[in-house]
PDB file of N, CA and C in Angstrom:
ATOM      1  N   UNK A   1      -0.537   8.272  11.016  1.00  0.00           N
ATOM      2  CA  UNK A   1      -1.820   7.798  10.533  1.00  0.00           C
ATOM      3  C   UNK A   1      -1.750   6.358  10.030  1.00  0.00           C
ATOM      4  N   UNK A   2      -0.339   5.663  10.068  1.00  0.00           N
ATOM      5  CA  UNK A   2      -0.069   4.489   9.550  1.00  0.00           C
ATOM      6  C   UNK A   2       0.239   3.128  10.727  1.00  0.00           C
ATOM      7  N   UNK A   3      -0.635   2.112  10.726  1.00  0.00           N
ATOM      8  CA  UNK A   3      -0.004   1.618  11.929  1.00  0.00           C
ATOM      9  C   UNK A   3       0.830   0.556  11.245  1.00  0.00           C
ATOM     10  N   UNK A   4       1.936   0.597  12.073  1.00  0.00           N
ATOM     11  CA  UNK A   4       3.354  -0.126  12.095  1.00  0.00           C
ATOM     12  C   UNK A   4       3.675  -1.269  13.002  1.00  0.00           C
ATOM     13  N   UNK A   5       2.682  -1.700  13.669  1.00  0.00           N
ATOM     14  CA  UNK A   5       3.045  -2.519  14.534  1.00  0.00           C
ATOM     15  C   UNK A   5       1.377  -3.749  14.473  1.00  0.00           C
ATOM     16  N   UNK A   6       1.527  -5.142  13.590  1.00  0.00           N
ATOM     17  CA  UNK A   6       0.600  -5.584  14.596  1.00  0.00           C
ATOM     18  C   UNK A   6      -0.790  -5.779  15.965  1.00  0.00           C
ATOM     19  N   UNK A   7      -1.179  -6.296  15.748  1.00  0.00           N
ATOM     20  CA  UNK A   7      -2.002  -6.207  17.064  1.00  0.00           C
ATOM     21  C   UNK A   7      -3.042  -7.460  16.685  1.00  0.00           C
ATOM     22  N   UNK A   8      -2.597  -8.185  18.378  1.00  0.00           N
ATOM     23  CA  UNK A   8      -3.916  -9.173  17.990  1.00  0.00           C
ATOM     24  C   UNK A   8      -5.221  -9.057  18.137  1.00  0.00           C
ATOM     25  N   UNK A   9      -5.611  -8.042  18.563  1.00  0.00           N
ATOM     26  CA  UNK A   9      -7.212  -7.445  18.872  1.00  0.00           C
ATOM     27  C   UNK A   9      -7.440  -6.875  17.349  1.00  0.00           C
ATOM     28  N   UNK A  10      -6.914  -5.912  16.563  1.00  0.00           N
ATOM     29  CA  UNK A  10      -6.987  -5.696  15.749  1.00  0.00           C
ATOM     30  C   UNK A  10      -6.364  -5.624  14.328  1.00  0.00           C
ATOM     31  N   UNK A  11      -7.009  -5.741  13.417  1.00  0.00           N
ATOM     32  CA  UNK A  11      -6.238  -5.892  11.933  1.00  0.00           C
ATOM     33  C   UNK A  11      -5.594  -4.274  12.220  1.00  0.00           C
ATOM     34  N   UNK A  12      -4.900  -4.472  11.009  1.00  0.00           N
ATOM     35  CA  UNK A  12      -4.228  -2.909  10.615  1.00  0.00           C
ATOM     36  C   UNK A  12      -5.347  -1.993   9.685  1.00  0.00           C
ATOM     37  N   UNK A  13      -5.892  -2.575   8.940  1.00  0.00           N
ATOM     38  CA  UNK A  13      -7.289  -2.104   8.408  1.00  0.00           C
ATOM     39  C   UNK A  13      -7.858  -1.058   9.433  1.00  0.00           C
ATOM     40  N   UNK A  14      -8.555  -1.934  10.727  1.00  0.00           N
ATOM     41  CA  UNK A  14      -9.415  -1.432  12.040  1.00  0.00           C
ATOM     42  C   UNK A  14      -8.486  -0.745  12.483  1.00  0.00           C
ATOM     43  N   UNK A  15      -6.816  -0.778  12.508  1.00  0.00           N
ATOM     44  CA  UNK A  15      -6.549  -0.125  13.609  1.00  0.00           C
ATOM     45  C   UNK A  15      -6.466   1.388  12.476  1.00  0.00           C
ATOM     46  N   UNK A  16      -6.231   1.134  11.419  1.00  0.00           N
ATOM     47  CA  UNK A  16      -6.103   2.503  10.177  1.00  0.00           C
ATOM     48  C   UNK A  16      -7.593   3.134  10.698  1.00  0.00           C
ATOM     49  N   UNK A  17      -8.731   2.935  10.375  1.00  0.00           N
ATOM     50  CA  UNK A  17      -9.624   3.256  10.803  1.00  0.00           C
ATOM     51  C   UNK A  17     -10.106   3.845  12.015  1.00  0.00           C
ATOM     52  N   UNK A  18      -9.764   3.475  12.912  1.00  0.00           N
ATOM     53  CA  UNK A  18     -10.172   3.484  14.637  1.00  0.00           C
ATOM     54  C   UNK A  18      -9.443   5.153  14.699  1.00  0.00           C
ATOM     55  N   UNK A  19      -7.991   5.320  14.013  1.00  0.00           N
ATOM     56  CA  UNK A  19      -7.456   6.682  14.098  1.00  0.00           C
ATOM     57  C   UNK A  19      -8.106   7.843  13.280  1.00  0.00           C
ATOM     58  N   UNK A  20      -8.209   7.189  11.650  1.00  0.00           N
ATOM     59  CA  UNK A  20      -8.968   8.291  11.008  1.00  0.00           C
ATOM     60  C   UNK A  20     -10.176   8.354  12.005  1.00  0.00           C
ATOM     61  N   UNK A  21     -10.972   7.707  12.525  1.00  0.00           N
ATOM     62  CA  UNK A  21     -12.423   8.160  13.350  1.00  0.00           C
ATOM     63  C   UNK A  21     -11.866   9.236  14.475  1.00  0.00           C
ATOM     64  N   UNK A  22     -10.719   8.682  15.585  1.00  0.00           N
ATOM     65  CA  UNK A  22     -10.541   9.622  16.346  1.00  0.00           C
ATOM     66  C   UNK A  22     -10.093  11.186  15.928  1.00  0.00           C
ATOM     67  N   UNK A  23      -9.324  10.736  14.916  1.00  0.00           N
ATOM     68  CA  UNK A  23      -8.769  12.298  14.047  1.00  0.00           C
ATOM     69  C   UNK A  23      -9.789  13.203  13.664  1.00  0.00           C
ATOM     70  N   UNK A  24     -10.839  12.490  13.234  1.00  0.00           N
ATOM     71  CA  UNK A  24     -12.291  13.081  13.025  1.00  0.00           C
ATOM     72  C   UNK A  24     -13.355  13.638  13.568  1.00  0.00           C
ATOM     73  N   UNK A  25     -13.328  12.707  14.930  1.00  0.00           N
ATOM     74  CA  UNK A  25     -14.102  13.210  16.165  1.00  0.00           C
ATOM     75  C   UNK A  25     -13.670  14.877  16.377  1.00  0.00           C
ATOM     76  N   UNK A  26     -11.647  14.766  16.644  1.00  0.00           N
ATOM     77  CA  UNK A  26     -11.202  15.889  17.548  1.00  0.00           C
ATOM     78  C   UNK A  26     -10.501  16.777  16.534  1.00  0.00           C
ATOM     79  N   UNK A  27      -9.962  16.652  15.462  1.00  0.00           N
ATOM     80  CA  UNK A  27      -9.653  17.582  14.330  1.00  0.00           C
ATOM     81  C   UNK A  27     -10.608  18.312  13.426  1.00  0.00           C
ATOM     82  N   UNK A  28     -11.226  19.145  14.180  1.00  0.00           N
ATOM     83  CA  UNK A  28     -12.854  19.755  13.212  1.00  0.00           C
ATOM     84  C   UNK A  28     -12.370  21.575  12.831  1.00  0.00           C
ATOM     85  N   UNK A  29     -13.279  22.131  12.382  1.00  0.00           N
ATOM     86  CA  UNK A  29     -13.093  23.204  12.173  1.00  0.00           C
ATOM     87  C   UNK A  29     -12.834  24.109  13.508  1.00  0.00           C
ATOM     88  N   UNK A  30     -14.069  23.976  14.326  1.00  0.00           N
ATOM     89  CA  UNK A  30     -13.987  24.956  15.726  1.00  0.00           C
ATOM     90  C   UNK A  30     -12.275  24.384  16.235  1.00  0.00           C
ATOM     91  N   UNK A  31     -11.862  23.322  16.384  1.00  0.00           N
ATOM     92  CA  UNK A  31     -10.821  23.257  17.415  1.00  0.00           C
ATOM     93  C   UNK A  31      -9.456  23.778  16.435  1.00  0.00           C
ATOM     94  N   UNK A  32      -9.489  23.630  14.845  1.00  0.00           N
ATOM     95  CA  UNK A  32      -8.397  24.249  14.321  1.00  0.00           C
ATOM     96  C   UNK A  32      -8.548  26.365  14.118  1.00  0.00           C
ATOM     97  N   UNK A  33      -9.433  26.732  14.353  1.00  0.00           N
ATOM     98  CA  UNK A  33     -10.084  28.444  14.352  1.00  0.00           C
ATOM     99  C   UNK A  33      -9.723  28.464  15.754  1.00  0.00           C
ATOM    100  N   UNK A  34      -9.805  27.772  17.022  1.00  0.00           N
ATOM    101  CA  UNK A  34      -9.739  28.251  18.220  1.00  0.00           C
ATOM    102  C   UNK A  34      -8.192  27.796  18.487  1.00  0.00           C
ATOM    103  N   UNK A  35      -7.235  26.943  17.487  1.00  0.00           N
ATOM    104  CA  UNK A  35      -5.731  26.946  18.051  1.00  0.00           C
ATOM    105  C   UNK A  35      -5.284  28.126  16.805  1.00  0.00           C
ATOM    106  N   UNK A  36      -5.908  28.882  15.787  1.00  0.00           N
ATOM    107  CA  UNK A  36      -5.122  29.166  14.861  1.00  0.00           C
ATOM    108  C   UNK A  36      -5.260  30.780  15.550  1.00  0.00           C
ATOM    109  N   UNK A  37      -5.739  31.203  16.412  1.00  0.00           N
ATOM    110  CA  UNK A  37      -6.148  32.364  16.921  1.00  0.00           C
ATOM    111  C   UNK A  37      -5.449  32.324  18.559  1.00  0.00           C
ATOM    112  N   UNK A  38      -4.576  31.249  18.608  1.00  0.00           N
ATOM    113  CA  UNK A  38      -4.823  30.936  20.272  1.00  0.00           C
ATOM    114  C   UNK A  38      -3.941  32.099  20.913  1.00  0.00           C
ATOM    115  N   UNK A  39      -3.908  32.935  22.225  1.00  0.00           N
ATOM    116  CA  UNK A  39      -2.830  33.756  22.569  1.00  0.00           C
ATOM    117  C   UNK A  39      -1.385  33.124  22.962  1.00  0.00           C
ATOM    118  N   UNK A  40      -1.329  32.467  22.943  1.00  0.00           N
ATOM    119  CA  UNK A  40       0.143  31.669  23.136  1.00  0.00           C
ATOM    120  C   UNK A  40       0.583  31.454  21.892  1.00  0.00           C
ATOM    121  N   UNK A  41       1.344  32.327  21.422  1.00  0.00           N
ATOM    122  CA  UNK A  41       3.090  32.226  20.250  1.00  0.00           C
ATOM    123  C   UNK A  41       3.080  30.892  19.617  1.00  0.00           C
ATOM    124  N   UNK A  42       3.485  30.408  20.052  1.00  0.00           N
ATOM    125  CA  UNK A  42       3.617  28.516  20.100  1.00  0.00           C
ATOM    126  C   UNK A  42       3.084  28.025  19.560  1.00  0.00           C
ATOM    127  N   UNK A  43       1.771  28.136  20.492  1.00  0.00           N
ATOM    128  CA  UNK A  43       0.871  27.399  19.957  1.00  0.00           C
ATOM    129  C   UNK A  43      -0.141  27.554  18.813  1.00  0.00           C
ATOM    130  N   UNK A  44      -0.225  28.785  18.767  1.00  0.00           N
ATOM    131  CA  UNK A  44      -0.720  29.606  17.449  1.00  0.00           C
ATOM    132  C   UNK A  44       0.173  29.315  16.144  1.00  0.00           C
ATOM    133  N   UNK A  45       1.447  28.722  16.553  1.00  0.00           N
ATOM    134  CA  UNK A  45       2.440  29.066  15.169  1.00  0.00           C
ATOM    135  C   UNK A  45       2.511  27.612  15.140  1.00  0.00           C
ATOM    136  N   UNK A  46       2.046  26.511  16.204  1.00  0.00           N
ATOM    137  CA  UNK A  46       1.777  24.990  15.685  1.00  0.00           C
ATOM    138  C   UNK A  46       0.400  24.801  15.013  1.00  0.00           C
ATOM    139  N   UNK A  47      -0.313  25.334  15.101  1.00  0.00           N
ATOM    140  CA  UNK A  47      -1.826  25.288  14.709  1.00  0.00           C
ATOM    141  C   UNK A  47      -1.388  25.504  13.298  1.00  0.00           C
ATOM    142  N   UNK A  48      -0.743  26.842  13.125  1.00  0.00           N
ATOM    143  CA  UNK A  48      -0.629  27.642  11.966  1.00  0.00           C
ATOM    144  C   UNK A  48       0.173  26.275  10.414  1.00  0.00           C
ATOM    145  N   UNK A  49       1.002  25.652  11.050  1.00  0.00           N
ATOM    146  CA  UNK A  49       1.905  24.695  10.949  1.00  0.00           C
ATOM    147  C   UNK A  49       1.361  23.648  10.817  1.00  0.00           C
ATOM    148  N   UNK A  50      -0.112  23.112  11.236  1.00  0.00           N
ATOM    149  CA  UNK A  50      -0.646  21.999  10.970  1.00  0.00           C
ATOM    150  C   UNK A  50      -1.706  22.131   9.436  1.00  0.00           C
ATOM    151  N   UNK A  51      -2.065  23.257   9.707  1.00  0.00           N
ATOM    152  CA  UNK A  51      -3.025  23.854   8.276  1.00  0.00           C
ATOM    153  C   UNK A  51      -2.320  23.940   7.315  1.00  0.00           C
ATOM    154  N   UNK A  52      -1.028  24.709   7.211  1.00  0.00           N
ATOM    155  CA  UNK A  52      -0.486  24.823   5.655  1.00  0.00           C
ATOM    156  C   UNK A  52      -0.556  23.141   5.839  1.00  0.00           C
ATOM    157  N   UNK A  53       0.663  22.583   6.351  1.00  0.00           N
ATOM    158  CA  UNK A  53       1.105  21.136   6.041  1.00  0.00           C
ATOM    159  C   UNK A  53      -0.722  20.605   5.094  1.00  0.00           C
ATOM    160  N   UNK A  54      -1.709  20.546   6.240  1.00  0.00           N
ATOM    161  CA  UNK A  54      -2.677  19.604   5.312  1.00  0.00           C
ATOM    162  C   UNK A  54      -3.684  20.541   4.033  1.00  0.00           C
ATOM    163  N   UNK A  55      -3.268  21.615   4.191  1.00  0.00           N
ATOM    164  CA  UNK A  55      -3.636  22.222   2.842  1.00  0.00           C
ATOM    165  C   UNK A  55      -2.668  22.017   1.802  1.00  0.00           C
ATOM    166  N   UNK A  56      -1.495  21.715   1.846  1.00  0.00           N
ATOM    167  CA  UNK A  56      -0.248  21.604   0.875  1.00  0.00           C
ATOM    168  C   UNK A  56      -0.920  20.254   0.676  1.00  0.00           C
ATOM    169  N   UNK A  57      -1.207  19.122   1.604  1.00  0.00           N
ATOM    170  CA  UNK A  57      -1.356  17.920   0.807  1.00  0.00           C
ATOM    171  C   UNK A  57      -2.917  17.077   0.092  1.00  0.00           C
ATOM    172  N   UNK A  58      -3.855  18.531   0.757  1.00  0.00           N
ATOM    173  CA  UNK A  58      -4.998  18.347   0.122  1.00  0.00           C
ATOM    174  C   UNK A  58      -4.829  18.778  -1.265  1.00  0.00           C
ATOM    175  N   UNK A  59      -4.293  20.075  -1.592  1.00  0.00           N
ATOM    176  CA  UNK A  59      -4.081  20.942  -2.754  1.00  0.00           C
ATOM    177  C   UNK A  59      -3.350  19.505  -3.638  1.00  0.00           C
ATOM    178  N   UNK A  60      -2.364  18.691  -3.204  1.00  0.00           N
ATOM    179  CA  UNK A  60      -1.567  17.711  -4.192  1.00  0.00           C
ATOM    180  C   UNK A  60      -2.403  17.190  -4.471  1.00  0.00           C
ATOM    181  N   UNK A  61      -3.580  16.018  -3.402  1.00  0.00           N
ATOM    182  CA  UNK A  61      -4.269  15.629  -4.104  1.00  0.00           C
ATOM    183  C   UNK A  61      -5.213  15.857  -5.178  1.00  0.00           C
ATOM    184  N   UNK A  62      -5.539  17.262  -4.812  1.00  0.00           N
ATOM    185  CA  UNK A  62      -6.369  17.314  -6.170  1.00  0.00           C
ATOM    186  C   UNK A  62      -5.727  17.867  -7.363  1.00  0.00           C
ATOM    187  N   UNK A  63      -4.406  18.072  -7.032  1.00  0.00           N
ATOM    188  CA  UNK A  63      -3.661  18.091  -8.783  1.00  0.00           C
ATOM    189  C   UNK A  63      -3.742  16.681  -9.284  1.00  0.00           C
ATOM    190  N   UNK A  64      -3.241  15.760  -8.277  1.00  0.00           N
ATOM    191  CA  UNK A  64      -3.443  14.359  -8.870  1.00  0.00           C
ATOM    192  C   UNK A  64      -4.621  13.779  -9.292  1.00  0.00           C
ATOM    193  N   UNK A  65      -5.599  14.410  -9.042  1.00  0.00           N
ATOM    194  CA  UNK A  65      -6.955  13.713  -9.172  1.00  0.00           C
ATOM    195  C   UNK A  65      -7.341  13.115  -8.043  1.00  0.00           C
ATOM    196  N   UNK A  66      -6.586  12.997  -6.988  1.00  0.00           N
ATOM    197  CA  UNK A  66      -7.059  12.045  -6.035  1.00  0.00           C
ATOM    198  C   UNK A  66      -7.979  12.604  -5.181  1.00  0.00           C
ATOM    199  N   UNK A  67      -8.981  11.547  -4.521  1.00  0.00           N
ATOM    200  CA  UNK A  67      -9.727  12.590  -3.711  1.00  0.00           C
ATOM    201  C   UNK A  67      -9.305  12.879  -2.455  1.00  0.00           C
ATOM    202  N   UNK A  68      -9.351  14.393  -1.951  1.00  0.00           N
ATOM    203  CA  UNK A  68      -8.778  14.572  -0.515  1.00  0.00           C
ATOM    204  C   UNK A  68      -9.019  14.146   0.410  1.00  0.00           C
ATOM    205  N   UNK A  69     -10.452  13.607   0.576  1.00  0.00           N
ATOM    206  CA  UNK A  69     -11.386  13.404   1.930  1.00  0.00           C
ATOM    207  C   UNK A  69     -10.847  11.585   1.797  1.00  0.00           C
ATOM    208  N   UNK A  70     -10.845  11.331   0.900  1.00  0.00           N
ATOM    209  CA  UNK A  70     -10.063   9.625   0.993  1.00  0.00           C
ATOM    210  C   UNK A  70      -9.184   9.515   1.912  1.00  0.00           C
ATOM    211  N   UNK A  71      -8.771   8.551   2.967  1.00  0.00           N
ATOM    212  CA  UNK A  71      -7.525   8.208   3.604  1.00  0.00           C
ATOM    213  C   UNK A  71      -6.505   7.019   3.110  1.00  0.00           C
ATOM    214  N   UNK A  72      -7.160   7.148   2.100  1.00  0.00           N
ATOM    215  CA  UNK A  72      -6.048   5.555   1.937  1.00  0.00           C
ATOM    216  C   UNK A  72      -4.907   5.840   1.143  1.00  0.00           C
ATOM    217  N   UNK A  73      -5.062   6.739   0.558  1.00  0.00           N
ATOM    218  CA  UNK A  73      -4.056   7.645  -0.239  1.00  0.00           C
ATOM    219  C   UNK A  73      -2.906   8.169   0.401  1.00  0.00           C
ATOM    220  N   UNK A  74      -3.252   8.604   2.144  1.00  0.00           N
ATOM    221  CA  UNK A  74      -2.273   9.038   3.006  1.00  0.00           C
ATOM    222  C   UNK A  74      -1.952   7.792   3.842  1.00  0.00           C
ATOM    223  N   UNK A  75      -2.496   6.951   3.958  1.00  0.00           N
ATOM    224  CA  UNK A  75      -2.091   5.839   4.987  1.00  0.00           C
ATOM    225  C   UNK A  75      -1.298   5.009   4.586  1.00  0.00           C
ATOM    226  N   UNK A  76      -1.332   4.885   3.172  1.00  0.00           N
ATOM    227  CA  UNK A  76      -0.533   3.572   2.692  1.00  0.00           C
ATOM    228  C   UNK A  76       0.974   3.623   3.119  1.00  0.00           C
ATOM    229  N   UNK A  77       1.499   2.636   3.419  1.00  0.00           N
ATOM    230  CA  UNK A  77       2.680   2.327   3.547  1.00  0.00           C
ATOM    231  C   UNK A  77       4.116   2.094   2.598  1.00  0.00           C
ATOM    232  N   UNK A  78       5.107   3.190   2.766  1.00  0.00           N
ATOM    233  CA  UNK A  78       5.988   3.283   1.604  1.00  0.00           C
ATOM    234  C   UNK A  78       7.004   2.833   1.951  1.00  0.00           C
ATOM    235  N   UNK A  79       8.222   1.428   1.300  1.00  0.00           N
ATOM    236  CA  UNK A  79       8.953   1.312   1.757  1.00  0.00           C
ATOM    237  C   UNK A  79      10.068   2.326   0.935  1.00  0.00           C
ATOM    238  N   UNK A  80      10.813   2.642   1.758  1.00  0.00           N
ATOM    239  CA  UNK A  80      11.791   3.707   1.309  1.00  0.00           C
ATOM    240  C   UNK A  80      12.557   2.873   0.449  1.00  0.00           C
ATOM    241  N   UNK A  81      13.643   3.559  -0.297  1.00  0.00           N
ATOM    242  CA  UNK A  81      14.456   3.233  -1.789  1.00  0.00           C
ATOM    243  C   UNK A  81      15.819   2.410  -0.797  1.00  0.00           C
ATOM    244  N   UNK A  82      15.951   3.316   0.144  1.00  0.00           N
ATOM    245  CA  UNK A  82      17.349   2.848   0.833  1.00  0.00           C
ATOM    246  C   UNK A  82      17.065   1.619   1.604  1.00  0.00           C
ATOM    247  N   UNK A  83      15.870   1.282   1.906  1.00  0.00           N
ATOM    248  CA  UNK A  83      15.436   0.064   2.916  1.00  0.00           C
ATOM    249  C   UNK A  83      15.286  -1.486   2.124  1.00  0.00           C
ATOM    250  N   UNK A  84      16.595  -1.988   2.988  1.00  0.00           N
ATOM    251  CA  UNK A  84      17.096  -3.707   1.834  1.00  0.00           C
ATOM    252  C   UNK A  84      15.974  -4.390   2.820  1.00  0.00           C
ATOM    253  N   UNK A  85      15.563  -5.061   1.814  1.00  0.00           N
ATOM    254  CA  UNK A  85      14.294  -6.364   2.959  1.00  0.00           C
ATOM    255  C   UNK A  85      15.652  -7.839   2.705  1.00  0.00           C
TER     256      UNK A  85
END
């Protein structure tokens, strides 16, 4: 959800954006109920696997106070402890 690379057509702002929109368009309720039910093993147990994950990190945000439906909270960019600039 973080872009890492540049682009001269677009800022990183637009390109942060341009994904939350597509994520939005195609990540809705009907398409996560129709993979969390799907007859294929797999794919039912990746569906299954995508819901806890963003219920575990909606649930954090709102211990933190933060709001869930915000993206900027998940997009921001962390440089790790071990990473020397």
């Amino acid at each position: 959800m973080s872009p890492v690379l540049d682009s001269k057509y677009m800022t990183r702002d637009e390109i942060t954006m341009a994904i939350y929109g597509m994520n939005k368009a195609f990540v809705n309720t009907p398409w996560l109920l129709k993979g969390l039910f799907h007859k294929v093993p797999y794919k039912r147990d990746m569906y299954r696997w995508f819901a806890k994950v963003t219920a575990k990190q909606a649930f954090g945000a709102l211990k933190e106070r933060i709001n869930p439906l915000s993206v900027e909270h998940y997009q921001r960019l962390v440089t790790p402890q071990w990473y020397e600039q």
